[in-house]
Protein backbone atom coordinates (compact mmCIF):
# COMPACT_ATOMS: atom_id res chain seq x y z
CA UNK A 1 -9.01 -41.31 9.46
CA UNK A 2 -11.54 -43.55 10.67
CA UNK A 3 -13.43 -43.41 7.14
CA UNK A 4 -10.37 -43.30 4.70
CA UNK A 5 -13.18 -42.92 1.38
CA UNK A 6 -14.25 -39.74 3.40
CA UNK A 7 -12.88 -36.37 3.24
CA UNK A 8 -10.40 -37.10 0.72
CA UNK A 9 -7.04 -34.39 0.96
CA UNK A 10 -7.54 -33.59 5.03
CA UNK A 11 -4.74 -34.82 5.73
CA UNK A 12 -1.63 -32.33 4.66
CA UNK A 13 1.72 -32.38 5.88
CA UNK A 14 1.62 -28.58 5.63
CA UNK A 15 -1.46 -27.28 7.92
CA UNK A 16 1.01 -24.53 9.67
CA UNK A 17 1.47 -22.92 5.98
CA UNK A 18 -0.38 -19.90 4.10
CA UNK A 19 -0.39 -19.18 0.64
CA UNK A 20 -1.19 -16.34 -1.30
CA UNK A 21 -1.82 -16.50 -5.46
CA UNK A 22 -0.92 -13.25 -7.26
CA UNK A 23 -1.78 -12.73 -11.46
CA UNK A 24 -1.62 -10.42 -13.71
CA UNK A 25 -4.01 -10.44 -16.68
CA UNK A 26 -4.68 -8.24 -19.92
CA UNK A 27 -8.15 -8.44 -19.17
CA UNK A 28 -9.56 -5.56 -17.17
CA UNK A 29 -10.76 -6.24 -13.75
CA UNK A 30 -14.81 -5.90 -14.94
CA UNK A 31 -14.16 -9.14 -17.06
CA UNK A 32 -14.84 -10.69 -13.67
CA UNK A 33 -17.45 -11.43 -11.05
CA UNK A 34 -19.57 -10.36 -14.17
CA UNK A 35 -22.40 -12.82 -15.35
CA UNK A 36 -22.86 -11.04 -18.68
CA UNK A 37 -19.64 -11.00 -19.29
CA UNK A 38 -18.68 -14.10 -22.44
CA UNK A 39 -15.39 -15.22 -21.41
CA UNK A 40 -15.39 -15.45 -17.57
CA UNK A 41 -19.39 -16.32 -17.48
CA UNK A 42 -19.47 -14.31 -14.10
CA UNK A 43 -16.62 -16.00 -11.83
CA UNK A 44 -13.83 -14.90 -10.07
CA UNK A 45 -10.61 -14.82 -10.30
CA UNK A 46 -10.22 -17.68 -7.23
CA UNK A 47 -12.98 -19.22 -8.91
CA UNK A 48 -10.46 -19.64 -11.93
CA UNK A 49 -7.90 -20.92 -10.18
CA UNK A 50 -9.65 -23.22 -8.13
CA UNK A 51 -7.55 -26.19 -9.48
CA UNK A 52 -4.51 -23.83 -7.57
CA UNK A 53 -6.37 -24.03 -4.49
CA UNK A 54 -7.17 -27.48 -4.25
CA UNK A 55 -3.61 -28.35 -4.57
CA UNK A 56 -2.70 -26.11 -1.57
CA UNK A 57 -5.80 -27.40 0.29
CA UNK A 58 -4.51 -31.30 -0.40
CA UNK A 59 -1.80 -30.19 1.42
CA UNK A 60 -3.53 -27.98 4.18
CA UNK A 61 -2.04 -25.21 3.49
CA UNK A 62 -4.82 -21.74 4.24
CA UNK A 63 -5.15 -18.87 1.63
CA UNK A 64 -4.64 -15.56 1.85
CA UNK A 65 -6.21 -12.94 -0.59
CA UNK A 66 -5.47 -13.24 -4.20
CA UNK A 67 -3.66 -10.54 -5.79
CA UNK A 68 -4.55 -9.41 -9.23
CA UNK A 69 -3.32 -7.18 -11.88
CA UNK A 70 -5.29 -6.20 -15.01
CA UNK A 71 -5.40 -4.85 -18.36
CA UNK A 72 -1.82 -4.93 -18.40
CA UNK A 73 -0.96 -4.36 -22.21
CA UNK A 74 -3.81 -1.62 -23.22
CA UNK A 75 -4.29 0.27 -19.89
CA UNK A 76 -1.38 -0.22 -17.82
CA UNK A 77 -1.16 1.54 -14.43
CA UNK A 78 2.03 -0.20 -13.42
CA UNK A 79 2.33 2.68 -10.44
CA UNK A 80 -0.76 1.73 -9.04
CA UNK A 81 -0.17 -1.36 -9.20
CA UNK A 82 3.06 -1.29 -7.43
CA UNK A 83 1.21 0.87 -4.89
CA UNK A 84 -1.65 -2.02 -4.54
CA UNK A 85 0.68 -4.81 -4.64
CA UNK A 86 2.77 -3.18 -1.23
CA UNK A 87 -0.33 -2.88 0.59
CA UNK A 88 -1.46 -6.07 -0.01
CA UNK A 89 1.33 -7.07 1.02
CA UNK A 90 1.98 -5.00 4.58
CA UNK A 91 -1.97 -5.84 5.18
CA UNK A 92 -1.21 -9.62 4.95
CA UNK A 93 2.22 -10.31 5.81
């Protein structure tokens, strides 16, 4: 780069390559993307895991939607989740 103090991580070895994150939680889904909710104070689930992302970005790798799971122990719905997880799959792969 012409200005190496500038744009710091653009220059990945692995620009061709997608990622995708996938979690499962015990916390139910509302937990998120709620701002009155204590623990998550209103982000995301990417917004968590930002450090993750910026690790695949150093390398220039591109995301592809997060997968999530939640409320595993209390209120499982392993089925549906199965079900979710496929089509998550066959709509991004």
């Amino acid at each position: 780069p012409e200005e190496p103090k500038k744009n710091y991580g653009t220059g990945g070895t692995r620009t061709n390559t997608k990622y995708m994150l996938s979690f499962t939680f015990n916390a139910p889904e509302e937990s998120f993307n709620d701002d009155s909710e204590y623990l998550f104070q209103g982000r995301s689930v990417d917004d968590l895991m930002f450090h993750m992302h910026a690790n695949f970005r150093f390398f220039g790798m591109s995301a592809l939607p997060t997968f999530a799971c939640y409320d595993v122990m209390k209120n499982a719905d392993i089925e549906n989740d199965f079900a979710r997880f496929e089509a998550h799959l066959d709509a991004n792969f």
